[in-house]
PDB file of N, CA and C in Angstrom:
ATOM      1  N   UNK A   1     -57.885  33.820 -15.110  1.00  0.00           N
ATOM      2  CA  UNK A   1     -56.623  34.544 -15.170  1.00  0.00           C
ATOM      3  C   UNK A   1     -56.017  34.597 -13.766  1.00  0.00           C
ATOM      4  N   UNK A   2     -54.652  34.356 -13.376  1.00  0.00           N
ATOM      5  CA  UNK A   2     -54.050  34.310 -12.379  1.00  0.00           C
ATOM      6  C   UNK A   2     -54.030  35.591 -11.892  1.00  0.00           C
ATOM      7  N   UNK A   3     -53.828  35.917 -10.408  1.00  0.00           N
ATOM      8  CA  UNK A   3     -53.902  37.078 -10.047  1.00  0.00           C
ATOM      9  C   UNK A   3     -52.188  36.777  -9.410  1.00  0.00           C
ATOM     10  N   UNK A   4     -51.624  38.033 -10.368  1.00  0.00           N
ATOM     11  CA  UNK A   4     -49.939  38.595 -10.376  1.00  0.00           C
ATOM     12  C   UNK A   4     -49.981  39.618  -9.545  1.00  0.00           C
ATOM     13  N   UNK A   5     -48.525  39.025  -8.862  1.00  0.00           N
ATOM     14  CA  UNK A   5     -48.149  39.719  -8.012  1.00  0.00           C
ATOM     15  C   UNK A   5     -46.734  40.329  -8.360  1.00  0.00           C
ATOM     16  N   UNK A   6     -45.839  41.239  -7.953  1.00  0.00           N
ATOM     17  CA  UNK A   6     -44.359  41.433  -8.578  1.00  0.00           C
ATOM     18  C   UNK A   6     -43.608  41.618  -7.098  1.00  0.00           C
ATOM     19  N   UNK A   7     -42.967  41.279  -7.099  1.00  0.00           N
ATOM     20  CA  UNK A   7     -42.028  41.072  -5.948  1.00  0.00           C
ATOM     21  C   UNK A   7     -41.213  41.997  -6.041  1.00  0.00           C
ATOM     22  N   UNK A   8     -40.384  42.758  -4.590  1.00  0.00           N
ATOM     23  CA  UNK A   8     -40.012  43.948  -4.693  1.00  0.00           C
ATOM     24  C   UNK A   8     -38.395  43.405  -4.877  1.00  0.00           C
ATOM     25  N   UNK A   9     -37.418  44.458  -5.119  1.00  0.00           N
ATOM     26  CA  UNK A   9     -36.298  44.596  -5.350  1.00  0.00           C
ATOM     27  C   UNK A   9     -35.413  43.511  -4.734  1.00  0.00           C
ATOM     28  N   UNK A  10     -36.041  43.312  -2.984  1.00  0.00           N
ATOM     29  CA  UNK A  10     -35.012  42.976  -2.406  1.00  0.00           C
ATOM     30  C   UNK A  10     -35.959  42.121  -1.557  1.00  0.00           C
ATOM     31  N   UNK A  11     -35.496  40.793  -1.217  1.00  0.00           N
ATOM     32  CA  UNK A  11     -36.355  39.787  -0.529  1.00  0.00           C
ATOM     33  C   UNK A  11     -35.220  39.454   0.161  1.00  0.00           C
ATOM     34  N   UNK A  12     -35.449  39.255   1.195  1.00  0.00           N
ATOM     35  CA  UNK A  12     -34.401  39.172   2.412  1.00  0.00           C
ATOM     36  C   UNK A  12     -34.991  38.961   3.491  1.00  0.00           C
ATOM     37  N   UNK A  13     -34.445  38.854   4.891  1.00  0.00           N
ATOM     38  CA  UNK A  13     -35.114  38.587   6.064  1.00  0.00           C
ATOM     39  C   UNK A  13     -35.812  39.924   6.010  1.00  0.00           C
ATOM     40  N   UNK A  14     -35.219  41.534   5.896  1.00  0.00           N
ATOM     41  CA  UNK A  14     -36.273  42.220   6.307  1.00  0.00           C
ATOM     42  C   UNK A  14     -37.160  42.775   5.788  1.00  0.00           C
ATOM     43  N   UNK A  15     -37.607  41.885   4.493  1.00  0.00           N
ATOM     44  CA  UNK A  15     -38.998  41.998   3.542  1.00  0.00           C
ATOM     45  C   UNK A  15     -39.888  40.781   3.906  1.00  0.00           C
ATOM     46  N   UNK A  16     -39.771  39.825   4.203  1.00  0.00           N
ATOM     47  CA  UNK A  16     -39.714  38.119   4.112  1.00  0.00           C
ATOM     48  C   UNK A  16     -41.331  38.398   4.925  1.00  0.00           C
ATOM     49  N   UNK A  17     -41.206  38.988   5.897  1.00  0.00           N
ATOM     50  CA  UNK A  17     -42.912  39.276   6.934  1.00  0.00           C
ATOM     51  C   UNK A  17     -43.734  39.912   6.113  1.00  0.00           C
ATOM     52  N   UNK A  18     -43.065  40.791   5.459  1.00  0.00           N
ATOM     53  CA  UNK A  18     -44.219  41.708   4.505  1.00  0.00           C
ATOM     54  C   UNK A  18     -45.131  40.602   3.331  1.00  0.00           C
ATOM     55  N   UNK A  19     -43.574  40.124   2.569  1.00  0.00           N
ATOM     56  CA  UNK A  19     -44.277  39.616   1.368  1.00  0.00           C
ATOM     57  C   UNK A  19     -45.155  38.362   1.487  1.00  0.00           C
ATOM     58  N   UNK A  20     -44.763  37.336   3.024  1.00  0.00           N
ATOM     59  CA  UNK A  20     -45.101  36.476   3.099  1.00  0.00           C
ATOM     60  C   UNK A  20     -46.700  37.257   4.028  1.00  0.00           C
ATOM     61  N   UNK A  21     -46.825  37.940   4.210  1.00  0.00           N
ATOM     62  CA  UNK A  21     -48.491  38.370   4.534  1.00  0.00           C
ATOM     63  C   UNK A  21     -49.198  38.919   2.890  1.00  0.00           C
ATOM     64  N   UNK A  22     -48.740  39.505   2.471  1.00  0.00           N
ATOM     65  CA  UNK A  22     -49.074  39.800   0.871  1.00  0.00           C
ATOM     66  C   UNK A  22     -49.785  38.405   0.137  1.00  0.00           C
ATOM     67  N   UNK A  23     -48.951  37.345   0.635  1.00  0.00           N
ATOM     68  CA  UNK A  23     -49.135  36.004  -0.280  1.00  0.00           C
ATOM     69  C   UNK A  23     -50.203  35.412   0.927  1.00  0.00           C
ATOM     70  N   UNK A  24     -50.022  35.324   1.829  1.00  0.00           N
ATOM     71  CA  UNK A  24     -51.459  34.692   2.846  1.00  0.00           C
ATOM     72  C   UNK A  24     -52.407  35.062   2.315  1.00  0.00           C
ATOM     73  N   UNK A  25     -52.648  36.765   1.588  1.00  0.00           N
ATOM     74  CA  UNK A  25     -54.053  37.251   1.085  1.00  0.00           C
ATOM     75  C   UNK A  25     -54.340  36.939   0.661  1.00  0.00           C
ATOM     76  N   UNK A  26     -53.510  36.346  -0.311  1.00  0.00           N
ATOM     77  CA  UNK A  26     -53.632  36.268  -1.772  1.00  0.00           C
ATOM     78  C   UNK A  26     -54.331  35.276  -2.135  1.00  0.00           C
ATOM     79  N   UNK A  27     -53.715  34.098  -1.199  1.00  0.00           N
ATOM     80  CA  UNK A  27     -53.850  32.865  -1.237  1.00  0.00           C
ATOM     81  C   UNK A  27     -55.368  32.664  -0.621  1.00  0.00           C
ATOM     82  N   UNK A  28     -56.054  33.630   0.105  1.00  0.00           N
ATOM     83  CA  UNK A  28     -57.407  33.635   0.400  1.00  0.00           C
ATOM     84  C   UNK A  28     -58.510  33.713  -0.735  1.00  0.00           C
ATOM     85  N   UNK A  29     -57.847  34.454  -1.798  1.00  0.00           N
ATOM     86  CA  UNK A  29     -58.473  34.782  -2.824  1.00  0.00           C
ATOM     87  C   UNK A  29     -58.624  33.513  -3.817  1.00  0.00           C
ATOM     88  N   UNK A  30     -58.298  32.553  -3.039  1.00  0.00           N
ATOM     89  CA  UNK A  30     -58.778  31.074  -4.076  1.00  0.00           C
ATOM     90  C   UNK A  30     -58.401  31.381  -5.118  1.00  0.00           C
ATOM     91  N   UNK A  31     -57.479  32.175  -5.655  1.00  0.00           N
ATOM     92  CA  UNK A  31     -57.018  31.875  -7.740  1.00  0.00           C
ATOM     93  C   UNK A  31     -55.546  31.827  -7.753  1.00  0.00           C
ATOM     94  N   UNK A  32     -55.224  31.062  -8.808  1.00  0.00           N
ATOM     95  CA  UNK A  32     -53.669  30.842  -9.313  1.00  0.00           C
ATOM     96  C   UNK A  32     -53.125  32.280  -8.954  1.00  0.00           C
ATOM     97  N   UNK A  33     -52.183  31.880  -8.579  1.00  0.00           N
ATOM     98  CA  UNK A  33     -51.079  33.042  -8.247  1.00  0.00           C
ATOM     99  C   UNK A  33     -49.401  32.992  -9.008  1.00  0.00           C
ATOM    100  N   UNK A  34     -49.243  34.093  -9.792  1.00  0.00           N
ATOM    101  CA  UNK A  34     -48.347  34.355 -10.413  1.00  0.00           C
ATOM    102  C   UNK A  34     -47.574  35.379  -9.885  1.00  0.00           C
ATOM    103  N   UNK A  35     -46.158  35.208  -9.417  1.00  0.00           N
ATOM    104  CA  UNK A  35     -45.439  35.796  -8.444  1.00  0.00           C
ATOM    105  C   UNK A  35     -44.246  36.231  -9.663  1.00  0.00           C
ATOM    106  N   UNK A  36     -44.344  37.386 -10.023  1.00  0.00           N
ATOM    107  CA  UNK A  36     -43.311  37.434 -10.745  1.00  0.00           C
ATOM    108  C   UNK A  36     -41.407  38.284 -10.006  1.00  0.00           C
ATOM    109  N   UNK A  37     -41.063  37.526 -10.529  1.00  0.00           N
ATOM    110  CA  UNK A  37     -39.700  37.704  -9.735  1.00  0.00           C
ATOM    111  C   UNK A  37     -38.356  38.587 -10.412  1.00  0.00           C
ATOM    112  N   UNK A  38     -39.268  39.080 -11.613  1.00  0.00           N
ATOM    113  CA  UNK A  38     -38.085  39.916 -12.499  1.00  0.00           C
ATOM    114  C   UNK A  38     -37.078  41.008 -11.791  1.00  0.00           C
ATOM    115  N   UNK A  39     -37.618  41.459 -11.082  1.00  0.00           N
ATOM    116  CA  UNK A  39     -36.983  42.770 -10.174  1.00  0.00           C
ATOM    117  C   UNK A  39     -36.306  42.599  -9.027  1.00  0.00           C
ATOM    118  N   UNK A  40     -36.695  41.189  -8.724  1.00  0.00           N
ATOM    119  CA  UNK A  40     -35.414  40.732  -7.335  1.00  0.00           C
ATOM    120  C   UNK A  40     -34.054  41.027  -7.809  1.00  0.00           C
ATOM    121  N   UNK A  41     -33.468  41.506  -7.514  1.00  0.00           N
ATOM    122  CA  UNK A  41     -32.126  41.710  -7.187  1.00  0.00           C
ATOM    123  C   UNK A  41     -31.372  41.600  -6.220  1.00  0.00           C
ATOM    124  N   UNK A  42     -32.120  41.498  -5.082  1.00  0.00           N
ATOM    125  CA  UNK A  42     -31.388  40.680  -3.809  1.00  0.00           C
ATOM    126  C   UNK A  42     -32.515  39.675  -2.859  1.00  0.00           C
ATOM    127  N   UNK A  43     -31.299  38.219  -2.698  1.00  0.00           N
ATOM    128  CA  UNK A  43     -32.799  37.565  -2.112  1.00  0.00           C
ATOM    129  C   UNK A  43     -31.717  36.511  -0.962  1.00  0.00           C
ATOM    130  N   UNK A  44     -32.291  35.842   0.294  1.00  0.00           N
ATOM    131  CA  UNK A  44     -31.477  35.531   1.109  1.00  0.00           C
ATOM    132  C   UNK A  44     -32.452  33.950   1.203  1.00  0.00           C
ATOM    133  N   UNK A  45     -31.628  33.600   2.615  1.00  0.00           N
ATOM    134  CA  UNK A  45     -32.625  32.042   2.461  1.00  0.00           C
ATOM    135  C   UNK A  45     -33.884  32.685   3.525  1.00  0.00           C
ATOM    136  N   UNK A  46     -34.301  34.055   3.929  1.00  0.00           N
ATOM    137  CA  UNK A  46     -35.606  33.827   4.462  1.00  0.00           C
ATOM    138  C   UNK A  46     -36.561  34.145   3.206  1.00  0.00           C
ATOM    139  N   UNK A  47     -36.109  35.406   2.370  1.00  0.00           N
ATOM    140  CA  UNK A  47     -36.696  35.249   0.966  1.00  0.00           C
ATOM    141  C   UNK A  47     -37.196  33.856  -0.092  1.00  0.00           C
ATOM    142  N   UNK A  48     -36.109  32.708   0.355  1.00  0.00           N
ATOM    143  CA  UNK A  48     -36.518  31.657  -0.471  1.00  0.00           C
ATOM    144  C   UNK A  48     -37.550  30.506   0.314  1.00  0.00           C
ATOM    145  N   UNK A  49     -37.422  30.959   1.764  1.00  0.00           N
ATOM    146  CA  UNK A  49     -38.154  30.317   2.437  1.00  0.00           C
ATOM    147  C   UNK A  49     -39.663  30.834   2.341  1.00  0.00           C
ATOM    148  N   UNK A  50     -39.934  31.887   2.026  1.00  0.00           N
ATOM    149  CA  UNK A  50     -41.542  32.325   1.934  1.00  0.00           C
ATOM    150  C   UNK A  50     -41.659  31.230   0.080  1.00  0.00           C
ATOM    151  N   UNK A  51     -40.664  31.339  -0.732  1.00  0.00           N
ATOM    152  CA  UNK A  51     -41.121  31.357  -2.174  1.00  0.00           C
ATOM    153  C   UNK A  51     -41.492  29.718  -1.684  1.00  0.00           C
ATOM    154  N   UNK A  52     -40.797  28.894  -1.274  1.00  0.00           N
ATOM    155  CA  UNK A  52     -40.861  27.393  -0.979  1.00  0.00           C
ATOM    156  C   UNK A  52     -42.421  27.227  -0.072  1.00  0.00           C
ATOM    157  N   UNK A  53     -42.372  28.316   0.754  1.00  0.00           N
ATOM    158  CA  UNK A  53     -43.692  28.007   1.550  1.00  0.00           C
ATOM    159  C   UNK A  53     -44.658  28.531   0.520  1.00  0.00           C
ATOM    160  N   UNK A  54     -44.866  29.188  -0.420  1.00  0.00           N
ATOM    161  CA  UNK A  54     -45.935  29.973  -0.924  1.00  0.00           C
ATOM    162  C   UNK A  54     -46.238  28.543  -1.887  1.00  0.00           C
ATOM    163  N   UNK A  55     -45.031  28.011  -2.738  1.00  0.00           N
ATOM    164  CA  UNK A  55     -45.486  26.808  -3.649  1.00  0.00           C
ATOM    165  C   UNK A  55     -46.387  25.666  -2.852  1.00  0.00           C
ATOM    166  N   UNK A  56     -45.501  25.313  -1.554  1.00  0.00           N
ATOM    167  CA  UNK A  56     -46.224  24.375  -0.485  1.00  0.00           C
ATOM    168  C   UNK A  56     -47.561  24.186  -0.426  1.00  0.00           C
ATOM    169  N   UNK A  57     -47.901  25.967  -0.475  1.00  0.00           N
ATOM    170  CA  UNK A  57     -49.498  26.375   0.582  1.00  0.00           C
ATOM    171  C   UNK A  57     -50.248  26.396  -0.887  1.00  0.00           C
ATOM    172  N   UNK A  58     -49.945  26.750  -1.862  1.00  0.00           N
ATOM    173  CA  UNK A  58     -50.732  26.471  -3.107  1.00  0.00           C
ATOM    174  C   UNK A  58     -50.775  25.325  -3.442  1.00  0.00           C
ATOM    175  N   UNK A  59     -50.154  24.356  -3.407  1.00  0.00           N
ATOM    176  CA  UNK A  59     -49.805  22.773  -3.521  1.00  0.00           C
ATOM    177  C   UNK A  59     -51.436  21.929  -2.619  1.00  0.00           C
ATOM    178  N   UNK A  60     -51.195  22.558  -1.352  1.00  0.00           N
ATOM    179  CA  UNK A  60     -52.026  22.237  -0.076  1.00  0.00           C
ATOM    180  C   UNK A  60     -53.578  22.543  -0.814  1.00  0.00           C
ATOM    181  N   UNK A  61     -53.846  23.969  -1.210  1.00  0.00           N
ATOM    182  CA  UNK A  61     -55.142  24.645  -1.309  1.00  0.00           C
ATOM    183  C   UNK A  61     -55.368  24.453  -2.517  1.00  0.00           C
ATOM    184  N   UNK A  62     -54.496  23.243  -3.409  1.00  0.00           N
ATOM    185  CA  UNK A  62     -55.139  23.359  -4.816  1.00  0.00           C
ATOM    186  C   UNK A  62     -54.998  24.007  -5.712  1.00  0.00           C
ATOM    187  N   UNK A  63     -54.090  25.497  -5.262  1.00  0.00           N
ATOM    188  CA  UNK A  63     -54.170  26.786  -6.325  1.00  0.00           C
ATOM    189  C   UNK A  63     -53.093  26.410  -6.765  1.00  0.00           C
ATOM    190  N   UNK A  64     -52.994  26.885  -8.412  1.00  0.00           N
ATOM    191  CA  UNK A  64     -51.569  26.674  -9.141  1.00  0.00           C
ATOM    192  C   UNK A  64     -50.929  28.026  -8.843  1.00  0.00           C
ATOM    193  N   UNK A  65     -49.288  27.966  -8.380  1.00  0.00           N
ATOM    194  CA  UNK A  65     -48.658  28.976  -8.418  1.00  0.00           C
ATOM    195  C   UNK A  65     -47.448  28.993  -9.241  1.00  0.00           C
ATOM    196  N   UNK A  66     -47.043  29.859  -9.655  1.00  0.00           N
ATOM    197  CA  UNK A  66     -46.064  29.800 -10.460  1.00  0.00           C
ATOM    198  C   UNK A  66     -44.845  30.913  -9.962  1.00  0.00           C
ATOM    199  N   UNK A  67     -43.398  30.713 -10.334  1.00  0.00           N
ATOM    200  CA  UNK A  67     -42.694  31.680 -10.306  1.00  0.00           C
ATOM    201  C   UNK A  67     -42.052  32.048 -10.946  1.00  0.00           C
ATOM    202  N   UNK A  68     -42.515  33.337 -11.527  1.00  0.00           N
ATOM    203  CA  UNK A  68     -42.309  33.497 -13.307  1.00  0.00           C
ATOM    204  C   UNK A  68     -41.116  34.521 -12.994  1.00  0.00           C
ATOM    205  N   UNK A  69     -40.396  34.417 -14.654  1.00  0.00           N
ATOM    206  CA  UNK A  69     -39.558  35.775 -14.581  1.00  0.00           C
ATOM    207  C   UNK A  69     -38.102  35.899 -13.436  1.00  0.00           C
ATOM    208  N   UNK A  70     -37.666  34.671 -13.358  1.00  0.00           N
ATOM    209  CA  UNK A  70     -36.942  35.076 -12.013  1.00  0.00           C
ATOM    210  C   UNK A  70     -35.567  35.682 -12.831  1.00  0.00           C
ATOM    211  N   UNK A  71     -35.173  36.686 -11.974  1.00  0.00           N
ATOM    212  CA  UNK A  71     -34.079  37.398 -12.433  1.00  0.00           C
ATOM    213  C   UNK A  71     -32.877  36.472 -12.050  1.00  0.00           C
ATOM    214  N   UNK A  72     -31.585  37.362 -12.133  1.00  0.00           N
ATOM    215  CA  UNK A  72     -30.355  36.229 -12.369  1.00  0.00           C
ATOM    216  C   UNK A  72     -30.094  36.169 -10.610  1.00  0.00           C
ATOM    217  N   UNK A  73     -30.278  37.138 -10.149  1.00  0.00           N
ATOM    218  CA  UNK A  73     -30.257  36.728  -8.669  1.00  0.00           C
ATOM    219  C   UNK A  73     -30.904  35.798  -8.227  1.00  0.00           C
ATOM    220  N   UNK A  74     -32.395  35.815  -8.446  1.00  0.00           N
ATOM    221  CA  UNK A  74     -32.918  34.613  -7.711  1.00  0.00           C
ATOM    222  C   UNK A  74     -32.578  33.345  -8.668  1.00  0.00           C
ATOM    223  N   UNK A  75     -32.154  33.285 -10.226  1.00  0.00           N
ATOM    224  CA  UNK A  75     -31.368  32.372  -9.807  1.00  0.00           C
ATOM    225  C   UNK A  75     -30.183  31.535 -10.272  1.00  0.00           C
ATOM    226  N   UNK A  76     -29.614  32.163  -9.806  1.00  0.00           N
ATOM    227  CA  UNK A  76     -28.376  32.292  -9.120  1.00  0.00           C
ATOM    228  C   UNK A  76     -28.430  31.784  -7.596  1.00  0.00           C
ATOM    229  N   UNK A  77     -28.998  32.011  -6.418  1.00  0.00           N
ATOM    230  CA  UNK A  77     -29.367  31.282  -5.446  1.00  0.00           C
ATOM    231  C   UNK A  77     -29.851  30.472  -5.276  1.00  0.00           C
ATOM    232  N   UNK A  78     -31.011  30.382  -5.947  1.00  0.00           N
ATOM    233  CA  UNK A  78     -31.712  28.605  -6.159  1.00  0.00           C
ATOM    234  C   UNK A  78     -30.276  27.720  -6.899  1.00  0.00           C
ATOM    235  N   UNK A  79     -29.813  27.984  -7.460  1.00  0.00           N
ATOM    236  CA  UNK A  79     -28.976  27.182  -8.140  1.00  0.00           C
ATOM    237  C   UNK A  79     -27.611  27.199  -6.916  1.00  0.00           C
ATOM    238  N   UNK A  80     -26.943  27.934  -6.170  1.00  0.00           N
ATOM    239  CA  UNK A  80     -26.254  27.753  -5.304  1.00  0.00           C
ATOM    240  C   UNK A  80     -26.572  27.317  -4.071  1.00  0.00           C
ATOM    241  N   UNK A  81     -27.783  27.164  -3.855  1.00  0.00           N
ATOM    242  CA  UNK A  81     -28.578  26.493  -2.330  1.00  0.00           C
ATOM    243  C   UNK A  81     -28.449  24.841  -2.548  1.00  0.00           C
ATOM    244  N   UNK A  82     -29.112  25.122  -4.144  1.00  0.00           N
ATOM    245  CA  UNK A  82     -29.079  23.735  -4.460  1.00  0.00           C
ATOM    246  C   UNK A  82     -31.060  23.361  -4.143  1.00  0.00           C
ATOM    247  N   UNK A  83     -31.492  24.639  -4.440  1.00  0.00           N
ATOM    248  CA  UNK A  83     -33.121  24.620  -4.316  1.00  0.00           C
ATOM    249  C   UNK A  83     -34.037  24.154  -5.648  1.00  0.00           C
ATOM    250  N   UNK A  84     -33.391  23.898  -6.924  1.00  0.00           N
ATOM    251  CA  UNK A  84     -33.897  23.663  -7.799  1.00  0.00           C
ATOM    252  C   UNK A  84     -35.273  22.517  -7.597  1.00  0.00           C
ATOM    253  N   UNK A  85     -35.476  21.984  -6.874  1.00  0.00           N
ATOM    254  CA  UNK A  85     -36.178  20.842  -6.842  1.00  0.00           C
ATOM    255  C   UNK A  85     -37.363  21.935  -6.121  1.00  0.00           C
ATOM    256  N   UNK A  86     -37.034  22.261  -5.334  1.00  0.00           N
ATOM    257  CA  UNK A  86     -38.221  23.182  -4.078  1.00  0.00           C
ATOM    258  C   UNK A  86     -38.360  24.445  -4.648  1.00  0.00           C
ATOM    259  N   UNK A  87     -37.566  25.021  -5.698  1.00  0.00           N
ATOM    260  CA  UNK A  87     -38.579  26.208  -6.392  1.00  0.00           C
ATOM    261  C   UNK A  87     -38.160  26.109  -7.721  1.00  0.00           C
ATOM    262  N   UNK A  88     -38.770  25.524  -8.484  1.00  0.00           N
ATOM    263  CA  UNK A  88     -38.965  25.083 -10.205  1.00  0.00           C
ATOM    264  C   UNK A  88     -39.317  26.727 -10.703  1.00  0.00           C
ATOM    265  N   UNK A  89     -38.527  27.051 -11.558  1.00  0.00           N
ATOM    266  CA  UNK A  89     -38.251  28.362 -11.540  1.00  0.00           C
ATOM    267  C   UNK A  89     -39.119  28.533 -13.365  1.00  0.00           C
ATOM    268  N   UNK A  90     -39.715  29.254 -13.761  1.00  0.00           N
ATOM    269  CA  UNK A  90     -40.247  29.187 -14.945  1.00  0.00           C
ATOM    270  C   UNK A  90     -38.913  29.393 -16.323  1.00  0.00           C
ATOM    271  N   UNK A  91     -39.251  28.715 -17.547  1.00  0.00           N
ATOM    272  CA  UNK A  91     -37.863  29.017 -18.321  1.00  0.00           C
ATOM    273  C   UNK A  91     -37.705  30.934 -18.628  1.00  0.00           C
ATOM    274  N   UNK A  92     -38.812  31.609 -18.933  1.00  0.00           N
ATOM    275  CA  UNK A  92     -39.094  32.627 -19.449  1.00  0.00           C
ATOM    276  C   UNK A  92     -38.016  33.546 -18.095  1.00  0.00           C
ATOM    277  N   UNK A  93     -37.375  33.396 -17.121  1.00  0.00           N
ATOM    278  CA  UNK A  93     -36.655  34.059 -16.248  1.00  0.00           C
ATOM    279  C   UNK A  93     -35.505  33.984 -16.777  1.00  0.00           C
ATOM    280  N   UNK A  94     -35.284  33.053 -18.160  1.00  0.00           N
ATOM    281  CA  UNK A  94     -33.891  33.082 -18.899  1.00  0.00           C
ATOM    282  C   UNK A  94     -33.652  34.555 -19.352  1.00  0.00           C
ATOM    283  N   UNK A  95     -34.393  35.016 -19.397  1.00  0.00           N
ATOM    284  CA  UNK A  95     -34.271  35.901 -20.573  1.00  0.00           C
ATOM    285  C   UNK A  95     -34.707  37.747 -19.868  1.00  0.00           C
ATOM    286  N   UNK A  96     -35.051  37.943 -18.830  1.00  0.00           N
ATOM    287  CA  UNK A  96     -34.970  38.623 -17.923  1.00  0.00           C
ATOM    288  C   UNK A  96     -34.653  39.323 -16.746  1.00  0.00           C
ATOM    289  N   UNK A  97     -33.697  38.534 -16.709  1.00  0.00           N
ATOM    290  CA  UNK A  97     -32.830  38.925 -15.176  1.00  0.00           C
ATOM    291  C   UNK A  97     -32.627  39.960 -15.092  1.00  0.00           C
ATOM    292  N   UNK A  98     -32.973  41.254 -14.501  1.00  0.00           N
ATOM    293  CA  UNK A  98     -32.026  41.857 -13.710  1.00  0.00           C
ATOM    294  C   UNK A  98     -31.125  42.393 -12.810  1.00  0.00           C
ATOM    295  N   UNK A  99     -30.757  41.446 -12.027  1.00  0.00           N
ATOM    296  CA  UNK A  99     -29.669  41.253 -10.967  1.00  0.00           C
ATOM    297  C   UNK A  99     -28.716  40.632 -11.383  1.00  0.00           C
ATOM    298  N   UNK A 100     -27.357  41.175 -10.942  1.00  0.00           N
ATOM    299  CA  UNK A 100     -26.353  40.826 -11.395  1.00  0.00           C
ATOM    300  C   UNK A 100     -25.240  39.968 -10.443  1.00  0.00           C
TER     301      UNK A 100
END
C-alpha cells in the first residue's frame, strides 16, 4: 500500500521548502508515494517544481509515485504552463477539484 500524503491548501514558493522536505522523507521510506492534490487551491511554478522533482526522484529510486486527485487549480496550471508531459496528472482529479 502506498504511503499518502495530502498536500496543503496552498503550494507556492512559501510552502515549496516545507513540502519538498516532507517528500525527501518520504522518499527514504522506500514505498510508492501517493501525493494527493485535492485541496490545492493555490499553486505557483515553485509548487510545480517540487511535484516535477518528486516524480523525477521516484523515477530515479524506483518508487512509483502518483499524483492523485488534482484539484482544478493544479490543473488548470499544468495545463497553462503547458506541464502536461512533466506532471501526468491522475484522471480521478476530474471529478474533485476544489479550486476555482
Amino acid at each position: 500500500m502506498p504511503l499518502s500524503i495530502r498536500a496543503g491548501n496552498e503550494q507556492t514558493i512559501y510552502q515549496a521548502a516545507e513540502l519538498l522536505a516532507q517528500l525527501r522523507q518520504a522518499l527514504r521510506g522506500e514505498e510508492a508515494i501517493l501525493l494527493d492534490l485535492s485541496a490545492v487551491e493555490e499553486i505557483d511554478c515553485a509548487g510545480a517544481q517540487v511535484l516535477v522533482w518528486l516524480l523525477r526522484e521516484g523515477s530515479r529510486l524506483g518508487l512509483p509515485v502518483s499524483l492523485h486527485a488534482p484539484s482544478k487549480a493544479v490543473r488548470d496550471f499544468v495545463r497553462l504552463m503547458g506541464l502536461q508531459r512533466d506532471l501526468p496528472l491522475e484522471a480521478q482529479g476530474e471529478d474533485h477539484g476544489h479550486g476555482s
